[in-house]
C-alpha atoms as a PDB file:
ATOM      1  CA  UNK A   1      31.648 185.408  21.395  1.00  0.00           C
ATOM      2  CA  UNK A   2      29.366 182.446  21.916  1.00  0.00           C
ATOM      3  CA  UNK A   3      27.434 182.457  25.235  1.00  0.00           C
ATOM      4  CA  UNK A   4      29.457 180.214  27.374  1.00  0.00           C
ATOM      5  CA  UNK A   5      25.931 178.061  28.323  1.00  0.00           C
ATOM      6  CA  UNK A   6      25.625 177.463  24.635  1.00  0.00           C
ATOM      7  CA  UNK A   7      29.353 176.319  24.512  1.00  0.00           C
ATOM      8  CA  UNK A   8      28.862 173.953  28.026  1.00  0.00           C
ATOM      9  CA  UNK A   9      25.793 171.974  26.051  1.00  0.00           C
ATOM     10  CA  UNK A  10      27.835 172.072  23.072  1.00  0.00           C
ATOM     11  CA  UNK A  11      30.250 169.647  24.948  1.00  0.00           C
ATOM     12  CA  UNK A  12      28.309 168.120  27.300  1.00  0.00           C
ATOM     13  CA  UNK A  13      26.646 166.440  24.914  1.00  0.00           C
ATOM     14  CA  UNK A  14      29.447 165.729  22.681  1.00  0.00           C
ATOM     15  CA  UNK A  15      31.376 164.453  25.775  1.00  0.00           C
ATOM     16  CA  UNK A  16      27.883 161.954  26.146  1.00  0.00           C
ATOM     17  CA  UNK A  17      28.402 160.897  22.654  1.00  0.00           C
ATOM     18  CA  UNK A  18      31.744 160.436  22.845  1.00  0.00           C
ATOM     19  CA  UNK A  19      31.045 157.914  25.868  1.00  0.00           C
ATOM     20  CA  UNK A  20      28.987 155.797  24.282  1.00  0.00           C
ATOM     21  CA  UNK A  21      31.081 155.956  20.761  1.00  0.00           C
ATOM     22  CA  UNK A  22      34.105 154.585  23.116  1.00  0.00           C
ATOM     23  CA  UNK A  23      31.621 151.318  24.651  1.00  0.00           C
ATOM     24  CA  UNK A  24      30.427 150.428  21.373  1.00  0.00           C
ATOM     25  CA  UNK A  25      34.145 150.417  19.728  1.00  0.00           C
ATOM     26  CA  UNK A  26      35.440 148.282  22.325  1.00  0.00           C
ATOM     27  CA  UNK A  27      32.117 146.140  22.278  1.00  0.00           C
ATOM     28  CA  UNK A  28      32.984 145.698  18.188  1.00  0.00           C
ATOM     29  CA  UNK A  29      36.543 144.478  19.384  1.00  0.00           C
ATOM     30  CA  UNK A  30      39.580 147.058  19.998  1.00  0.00           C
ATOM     31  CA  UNK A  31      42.615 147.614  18.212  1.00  0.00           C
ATOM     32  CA  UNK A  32      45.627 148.935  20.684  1.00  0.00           C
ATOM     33  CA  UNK A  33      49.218 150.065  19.749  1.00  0.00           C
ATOM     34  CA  UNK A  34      51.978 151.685  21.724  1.00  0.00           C
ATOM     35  CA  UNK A  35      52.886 155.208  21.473  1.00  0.00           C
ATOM     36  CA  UNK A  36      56.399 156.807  22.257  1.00  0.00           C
ATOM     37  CA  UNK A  37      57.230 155.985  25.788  1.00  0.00           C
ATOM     38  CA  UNK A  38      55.277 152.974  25.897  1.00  0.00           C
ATOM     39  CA  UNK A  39      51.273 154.344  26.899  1.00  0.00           C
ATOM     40  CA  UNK A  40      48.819 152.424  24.679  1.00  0.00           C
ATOM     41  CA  UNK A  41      46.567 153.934  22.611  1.00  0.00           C
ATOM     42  CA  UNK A  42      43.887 152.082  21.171  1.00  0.00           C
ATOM     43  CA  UNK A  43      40.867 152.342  18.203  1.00  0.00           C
ATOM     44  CA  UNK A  44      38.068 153.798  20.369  1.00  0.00           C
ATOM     45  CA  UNK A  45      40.781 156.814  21.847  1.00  0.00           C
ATOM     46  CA  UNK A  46      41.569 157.320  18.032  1.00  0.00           C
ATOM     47  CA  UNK A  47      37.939 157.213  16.760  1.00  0.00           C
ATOM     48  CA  UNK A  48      35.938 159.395  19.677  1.00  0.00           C
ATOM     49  CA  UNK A  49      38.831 161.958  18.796  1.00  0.00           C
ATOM     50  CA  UNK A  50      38.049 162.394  15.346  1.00  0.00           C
ATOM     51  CA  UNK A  51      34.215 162.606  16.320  1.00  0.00           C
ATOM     52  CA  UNK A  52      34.649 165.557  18.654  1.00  0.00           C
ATOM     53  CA  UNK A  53      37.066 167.378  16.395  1.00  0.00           C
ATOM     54  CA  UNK A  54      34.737 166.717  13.605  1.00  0.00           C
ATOM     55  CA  UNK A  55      31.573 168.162  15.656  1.00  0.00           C
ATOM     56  CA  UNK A  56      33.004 170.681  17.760  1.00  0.00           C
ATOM     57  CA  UNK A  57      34.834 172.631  15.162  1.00  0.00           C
ATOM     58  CA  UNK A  58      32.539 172.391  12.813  1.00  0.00           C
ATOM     59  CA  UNK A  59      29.876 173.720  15.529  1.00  0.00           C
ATOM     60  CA  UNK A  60      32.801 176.667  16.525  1.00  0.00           C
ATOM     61  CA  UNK A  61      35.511 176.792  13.443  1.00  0.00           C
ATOM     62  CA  UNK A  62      36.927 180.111  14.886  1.00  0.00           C
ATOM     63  CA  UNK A  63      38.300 178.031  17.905  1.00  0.00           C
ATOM     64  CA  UNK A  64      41.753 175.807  18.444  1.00  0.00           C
ATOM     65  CA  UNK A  65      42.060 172.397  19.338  1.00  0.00           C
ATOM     66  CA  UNK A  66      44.498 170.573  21.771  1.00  0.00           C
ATOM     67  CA  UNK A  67      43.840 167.038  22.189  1.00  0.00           C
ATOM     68  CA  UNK A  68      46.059 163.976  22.916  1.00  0.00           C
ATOM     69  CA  UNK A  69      45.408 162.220  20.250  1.00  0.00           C
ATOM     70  CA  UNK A  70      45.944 165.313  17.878  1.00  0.00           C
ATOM     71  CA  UNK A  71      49.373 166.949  16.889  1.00  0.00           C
ATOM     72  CA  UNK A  72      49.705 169.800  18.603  1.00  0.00           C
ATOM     73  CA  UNK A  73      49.653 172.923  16.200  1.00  0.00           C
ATOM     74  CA  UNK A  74      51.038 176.376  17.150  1.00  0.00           C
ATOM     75  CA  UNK A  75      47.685 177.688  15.857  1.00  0.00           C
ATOM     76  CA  UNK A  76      45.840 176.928  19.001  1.00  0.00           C
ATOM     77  CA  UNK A  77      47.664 179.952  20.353  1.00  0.00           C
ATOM     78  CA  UNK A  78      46.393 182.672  18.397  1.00  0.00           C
ATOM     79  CA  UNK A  79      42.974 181.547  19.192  1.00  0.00           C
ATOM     80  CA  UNK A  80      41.127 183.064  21.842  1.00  0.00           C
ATOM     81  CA  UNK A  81      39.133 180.185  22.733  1.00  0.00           C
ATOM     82  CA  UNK A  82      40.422 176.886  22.543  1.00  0.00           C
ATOM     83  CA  UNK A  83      38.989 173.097  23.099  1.00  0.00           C
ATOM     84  CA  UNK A  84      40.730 170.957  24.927  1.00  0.00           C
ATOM     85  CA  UNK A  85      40.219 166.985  25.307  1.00  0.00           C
ATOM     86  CA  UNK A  86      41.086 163.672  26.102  1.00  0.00           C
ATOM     87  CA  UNK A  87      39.060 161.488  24.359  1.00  0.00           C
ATOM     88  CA  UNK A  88      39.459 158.807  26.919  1.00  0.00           C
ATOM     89  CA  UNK A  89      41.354 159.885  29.909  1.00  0.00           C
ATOM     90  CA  UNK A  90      42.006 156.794  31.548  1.00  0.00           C
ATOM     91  CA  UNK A  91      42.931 154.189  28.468  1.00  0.00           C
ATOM     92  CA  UNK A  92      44.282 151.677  30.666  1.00  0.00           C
ATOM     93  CA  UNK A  93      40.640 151.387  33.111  1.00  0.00           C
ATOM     94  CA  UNK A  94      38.923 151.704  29.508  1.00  0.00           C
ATOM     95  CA  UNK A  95      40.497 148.423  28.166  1.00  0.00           C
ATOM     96  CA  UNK A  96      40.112 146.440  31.040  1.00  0.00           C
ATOM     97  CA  UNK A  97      36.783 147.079  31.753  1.00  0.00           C
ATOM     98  CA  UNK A  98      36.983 149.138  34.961  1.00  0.00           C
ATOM     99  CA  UNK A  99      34.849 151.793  35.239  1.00  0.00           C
ATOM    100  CA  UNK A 100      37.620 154.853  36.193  1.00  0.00           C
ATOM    101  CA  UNK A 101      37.965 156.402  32.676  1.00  0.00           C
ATOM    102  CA  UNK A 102      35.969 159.502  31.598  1.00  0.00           C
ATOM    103  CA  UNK A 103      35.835 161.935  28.539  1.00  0.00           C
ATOM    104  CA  UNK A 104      37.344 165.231  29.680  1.00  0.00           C
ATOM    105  CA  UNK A 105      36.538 168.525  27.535  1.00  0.00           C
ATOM    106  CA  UNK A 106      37.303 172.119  28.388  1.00  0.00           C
ATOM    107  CA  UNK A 107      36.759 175.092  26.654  1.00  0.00           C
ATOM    108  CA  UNK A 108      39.831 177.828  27.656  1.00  0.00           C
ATOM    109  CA  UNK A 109      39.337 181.504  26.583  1.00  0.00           C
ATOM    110  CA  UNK A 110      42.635 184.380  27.012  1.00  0.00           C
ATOM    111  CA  UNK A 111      44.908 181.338  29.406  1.00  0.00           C
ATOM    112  CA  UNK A 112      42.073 180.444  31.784  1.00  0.00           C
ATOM    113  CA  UNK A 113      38.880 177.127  31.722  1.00  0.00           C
ATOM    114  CA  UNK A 114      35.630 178.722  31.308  1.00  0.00           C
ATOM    115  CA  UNK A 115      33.896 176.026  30.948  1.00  0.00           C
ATOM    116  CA  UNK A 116      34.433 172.427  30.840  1.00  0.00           C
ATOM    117  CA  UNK A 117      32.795 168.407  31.364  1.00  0.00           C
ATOM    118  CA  UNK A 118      33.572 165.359  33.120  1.00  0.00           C
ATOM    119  CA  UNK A 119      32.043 162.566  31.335  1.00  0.00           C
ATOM    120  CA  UNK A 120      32.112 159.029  33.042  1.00  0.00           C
ATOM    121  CA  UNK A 121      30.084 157.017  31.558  1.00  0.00           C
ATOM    122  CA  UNK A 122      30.311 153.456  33.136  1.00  0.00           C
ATOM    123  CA  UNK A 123      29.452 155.121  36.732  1.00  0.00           C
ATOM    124  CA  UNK A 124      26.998 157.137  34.750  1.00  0.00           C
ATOM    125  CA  UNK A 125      28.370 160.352  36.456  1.00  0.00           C
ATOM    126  CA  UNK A 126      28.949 163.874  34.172  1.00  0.00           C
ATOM    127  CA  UNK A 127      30.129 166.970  35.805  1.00  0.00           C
ATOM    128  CA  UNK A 128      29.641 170.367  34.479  1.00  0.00           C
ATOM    129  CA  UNK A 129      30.629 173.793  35.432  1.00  0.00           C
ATOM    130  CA  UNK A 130      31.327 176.858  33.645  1.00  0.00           C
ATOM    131  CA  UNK A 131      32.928 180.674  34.708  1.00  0.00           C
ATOM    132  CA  UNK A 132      31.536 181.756  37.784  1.00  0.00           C
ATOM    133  CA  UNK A 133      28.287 179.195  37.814  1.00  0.00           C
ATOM    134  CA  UNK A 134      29.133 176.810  40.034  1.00  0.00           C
ATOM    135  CA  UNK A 135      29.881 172.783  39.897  1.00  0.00           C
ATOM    136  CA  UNK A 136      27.206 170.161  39.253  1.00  0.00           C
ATOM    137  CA  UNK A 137      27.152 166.392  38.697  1.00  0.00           C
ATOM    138  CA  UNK A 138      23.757 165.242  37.231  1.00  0.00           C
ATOM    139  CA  UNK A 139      22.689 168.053  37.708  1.00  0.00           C
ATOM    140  CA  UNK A 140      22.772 169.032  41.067  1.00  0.00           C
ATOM    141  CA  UNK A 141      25.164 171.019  42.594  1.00  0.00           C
ATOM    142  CA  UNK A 142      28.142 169.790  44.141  1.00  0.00           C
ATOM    143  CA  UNK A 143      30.946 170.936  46.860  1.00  0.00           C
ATOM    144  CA  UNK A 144      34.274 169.983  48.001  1.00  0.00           C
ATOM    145  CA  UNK A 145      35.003 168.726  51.570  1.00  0.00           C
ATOM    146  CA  UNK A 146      35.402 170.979  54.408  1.00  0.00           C
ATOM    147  CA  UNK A 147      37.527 168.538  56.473  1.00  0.00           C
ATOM    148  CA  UNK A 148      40.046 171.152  58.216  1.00  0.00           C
ATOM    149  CA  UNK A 149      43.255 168.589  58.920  1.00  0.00           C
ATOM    150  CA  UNK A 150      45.166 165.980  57.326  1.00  0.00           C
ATOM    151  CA  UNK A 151      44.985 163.458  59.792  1.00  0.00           C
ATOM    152  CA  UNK A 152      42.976 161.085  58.170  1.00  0.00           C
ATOM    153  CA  UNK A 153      41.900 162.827  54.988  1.00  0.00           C
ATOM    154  CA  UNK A 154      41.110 160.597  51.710  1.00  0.00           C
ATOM    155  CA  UNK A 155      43.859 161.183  49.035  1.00  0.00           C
ATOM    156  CA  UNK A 156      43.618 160.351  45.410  1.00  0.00           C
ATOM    157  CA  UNK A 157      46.947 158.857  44.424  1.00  0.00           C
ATOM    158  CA  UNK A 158      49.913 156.993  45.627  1.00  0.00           C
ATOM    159  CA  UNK A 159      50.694 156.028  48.651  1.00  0.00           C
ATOM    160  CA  UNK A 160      54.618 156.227  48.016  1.00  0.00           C
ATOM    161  CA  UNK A 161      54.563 159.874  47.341  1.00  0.00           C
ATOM    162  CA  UNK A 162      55.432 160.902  50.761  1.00  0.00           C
ATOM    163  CA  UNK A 163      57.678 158.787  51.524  1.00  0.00           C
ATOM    164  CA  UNK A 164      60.173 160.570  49.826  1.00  0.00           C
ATOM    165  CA  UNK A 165      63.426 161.993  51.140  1.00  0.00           C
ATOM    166  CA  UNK A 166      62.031 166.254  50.884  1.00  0.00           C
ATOM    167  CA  UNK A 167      59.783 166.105  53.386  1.00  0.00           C
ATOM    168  CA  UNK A 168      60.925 168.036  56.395  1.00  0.00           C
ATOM    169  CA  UNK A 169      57.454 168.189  58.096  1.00  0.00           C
ATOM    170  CA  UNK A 170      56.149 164.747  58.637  1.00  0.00           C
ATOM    171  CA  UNK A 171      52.718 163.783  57.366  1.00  0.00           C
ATOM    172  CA  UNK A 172      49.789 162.290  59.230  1.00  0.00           C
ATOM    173  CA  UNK A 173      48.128 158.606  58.491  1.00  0.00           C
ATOM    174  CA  UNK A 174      46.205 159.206  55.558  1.00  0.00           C
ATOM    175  CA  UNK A 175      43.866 157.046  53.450  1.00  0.00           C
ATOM    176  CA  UNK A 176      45.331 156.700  49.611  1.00  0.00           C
ATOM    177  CA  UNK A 177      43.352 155.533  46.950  1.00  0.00           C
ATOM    178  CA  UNK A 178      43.809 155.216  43.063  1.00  0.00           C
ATOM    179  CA  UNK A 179      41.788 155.764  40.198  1.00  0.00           C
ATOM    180  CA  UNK A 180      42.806 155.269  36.798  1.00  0.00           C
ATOM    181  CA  UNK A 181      42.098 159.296  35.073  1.00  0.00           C
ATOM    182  CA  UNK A 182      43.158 162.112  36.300  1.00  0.00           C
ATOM    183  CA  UNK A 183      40.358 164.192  35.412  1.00  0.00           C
ATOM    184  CA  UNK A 184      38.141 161.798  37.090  1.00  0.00           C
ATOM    185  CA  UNK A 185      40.257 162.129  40.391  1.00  0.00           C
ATOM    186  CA  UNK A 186      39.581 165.946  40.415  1.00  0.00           C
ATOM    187  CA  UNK A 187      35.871 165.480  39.818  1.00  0.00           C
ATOM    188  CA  UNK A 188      35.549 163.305  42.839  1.00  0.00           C
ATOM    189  CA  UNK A 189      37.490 166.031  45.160  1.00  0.00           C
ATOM    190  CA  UNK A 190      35.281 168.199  43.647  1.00  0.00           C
ATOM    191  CA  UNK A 191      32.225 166.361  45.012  1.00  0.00           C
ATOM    192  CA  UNK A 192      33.405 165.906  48.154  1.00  0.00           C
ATOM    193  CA  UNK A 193      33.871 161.964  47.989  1.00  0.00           C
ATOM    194  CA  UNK A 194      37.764 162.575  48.291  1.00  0.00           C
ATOM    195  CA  UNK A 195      39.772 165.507  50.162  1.00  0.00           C
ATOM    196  CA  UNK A 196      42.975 165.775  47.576  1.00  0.00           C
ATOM    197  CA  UNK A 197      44.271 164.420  44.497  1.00  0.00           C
ATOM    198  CA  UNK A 198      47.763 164.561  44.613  1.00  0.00           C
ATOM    199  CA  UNK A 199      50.669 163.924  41.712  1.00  0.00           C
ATOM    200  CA  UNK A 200      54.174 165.707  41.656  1.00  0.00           C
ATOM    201  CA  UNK A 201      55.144 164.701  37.998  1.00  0.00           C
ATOM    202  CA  UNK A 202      53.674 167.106  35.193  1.00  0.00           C
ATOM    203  CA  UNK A 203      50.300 166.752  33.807  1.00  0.00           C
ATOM    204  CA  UNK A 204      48.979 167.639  30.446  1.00  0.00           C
ATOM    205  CA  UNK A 205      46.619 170.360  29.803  1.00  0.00           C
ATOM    206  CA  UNK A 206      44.026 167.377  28.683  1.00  0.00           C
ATOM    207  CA  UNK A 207      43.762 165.431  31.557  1.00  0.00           C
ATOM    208  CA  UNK A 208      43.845 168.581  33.761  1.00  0.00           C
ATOM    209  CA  UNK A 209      42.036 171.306  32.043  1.00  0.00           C
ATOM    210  CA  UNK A 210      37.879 170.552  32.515  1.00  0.00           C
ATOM    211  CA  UNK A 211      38.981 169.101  35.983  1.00  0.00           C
ATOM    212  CA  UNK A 212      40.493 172.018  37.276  1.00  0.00           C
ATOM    213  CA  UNK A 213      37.409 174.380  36.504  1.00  0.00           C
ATOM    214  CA  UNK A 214      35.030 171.873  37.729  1.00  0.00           C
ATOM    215  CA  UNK A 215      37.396 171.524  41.076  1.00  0.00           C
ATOM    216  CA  UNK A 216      37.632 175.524  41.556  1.00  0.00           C
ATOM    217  CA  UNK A 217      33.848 176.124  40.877  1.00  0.00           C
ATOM    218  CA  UNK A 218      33.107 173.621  43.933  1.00  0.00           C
ATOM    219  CA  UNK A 219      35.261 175.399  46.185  1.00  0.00           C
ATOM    220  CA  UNK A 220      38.352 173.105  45.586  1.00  0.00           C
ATOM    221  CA  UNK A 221      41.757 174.709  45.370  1.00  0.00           C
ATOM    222  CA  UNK A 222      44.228 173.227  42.574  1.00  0.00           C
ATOM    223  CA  UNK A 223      47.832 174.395  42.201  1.00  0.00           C
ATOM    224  CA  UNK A 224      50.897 172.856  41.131  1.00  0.00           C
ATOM    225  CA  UNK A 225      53.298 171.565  44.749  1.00  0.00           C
ATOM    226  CA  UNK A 226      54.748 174.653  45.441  1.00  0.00           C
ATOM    227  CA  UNK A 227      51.204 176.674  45.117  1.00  0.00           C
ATOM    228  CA  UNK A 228      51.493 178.275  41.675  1.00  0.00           C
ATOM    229  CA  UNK A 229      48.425 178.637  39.849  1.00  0.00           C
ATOM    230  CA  UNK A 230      48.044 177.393  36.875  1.00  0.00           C
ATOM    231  CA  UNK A 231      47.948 179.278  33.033  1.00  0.00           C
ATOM    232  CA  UNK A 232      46.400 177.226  29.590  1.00  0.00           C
ATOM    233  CA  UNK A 233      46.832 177.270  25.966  1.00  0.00           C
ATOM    234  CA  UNK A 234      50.718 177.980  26.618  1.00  0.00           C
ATOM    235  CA  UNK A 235      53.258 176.820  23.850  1.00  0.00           C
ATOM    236  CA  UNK A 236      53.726 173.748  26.340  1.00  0.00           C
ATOM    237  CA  UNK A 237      50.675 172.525  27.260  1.00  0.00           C
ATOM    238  CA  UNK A 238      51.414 170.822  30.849  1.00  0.00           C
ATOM    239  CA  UNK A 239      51.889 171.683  34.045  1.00  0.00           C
ATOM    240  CA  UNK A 240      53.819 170.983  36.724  1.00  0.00           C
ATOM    241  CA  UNK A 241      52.165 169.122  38.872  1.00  0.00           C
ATOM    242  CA  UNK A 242      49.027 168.641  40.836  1.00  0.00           C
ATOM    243  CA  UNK A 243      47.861 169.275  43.988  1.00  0.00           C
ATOM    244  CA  UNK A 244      43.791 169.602  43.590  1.00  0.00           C
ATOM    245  CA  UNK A 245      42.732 169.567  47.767  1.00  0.00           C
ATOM    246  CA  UNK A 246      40.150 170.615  50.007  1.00  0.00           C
ATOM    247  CA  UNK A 247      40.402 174.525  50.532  1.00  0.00           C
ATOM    248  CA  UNK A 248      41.377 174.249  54.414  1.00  0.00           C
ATOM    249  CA  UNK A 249      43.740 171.162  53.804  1.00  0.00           C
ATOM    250  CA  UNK A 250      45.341 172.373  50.298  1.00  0.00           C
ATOM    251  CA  UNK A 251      47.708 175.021  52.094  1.00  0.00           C
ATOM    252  CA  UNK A 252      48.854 172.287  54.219  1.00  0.00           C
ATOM    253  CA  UNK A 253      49.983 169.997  51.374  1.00  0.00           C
ATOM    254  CA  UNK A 254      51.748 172.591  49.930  1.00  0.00           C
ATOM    255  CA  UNK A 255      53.888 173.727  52.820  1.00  0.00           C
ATOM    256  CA  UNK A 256      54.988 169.968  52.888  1.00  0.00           C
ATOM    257  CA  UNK A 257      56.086 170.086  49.392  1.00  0.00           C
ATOM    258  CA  UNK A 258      58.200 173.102  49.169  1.00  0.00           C
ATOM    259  CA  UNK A 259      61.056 171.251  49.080  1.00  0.00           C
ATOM    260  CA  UNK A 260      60.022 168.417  46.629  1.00  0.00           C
ATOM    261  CA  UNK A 261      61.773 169.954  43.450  1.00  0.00           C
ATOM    262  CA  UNK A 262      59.986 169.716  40.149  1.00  0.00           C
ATOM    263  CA  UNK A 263      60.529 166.928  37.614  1.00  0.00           C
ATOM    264  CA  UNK A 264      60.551 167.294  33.821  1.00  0.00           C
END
């Protein structure tokens, strides 16, 4: 199969192009609709989708596609490498003109990310990493905190998770902060910047996928809130729920949350 370096600039730079596709839609003047449930969905999610469905598949047509903004085909899972992408993870930030959306692509061979890219371009930040190489943003290298307790530690997410009825372990003061994508959450543990991302409701493959490669090559450990690993290109593409940490600290947010139960 093709050499997975040759499949990381493959969507590096389509993730770079697909960045700057997204600016100069909403520059010309966006169009936004609702989708089932409510989320919006606007011209520049719709039109950076085509473009890397157009270009990546025509660069590899023997692999599947899962994307957000694509219905989901049974195909995918007789492929033994699949892309998978958001085209803008973060829709919400990307409309009003915050900078905490990204473009998100991962390439999954046989259930696992093998290599994958964190594009954000309005913090001009892209994060890399494929199988066994390591984690880099801009280039250079990049590891995940080695704070060793809780007390304290700077968590991605909301504030009101703990303070939910499971808990029979009580947490220490933390620091909670929000950004918009998900994948761009699990970059910034992966750099170090934050100690945990943290989100008990499922997640889908998109936002998760590149992140969790990217997280794991820096030394991160991601599960769902009862420590499961996680599997990809499955017949339903989510899982249950995040818990993307520090190495020392990840253990401890999971032996909180063995009582949360999961949601659907």
């Amino acid at each position: 199969m093709t050499d997975l370096n040759d499949d990381l600039e493959l969507i590096r730079q389509a993730a770079i192009d697909a960045g700057a596709l997204a600016i100069a839609e909403r520059e010309a003047g966006l169009k936004i609709e609702s989708k089932p449930g409510g989320s919006p969905v606007t011209s520049g999610d719709l039109k950076v989708d085509a473009m890397l469905k157009d270009r990546l598949l025509s660069a590899r047509p023997d692999y599947g596609w899962l994307s957000e903004e694509t219905a989901d085909s049974p195909d995918r899972l007789s492929k033994r490498r699949i892309f998978v992408v958001d085209p803008i993870d973060g829709t919400v930030a990307y409309m009003k003109r915050t900078p905490w959306w990204c473009v998100p692509i991962a390439v999954v061979e046989d259930g696992e990310v093998v290599a994958a890219v964190i594009h954000a371009p309005e913090v001009d930040e892209t994060y890399v990493a494929v199988r066994g190489g390591g984690a880099r943003r801009n280039g250079r290298v990049v590891t995940a905190s080695d704070v060793d307790t809780l007390d304290d530690a700077s968590i991605l997410g909301d504030a009101r998770l703990i303070e939910a009825p499971y808990f029979d372990e009580p947490w220490p003061a933390m620091r909670f902060s929000k950004r918009n994508a998900l994948a761009y959450r699990m970059a910034l543990v992966a750099s170090g910047a934050f100690d945990a991302a943290l989100a008990l409701t499922p997640k889908w493959d998109w936002d998760v996928a590149a992140g969790w490669l990217i997280a794991t090559e820096a030394g991160a450990r991601v599960s769902d809130h009862h420590g499961r690993a996680w599997a990809f290109n499955r017949p339903d593409p989510r899982q249950a729920s995040l818990v993307c940490a520090a190495p020392l600290i990840q253990p401890m947010i999971v032996r909180r949350c063995k009582n949360v139960p999961f949601s659907t």
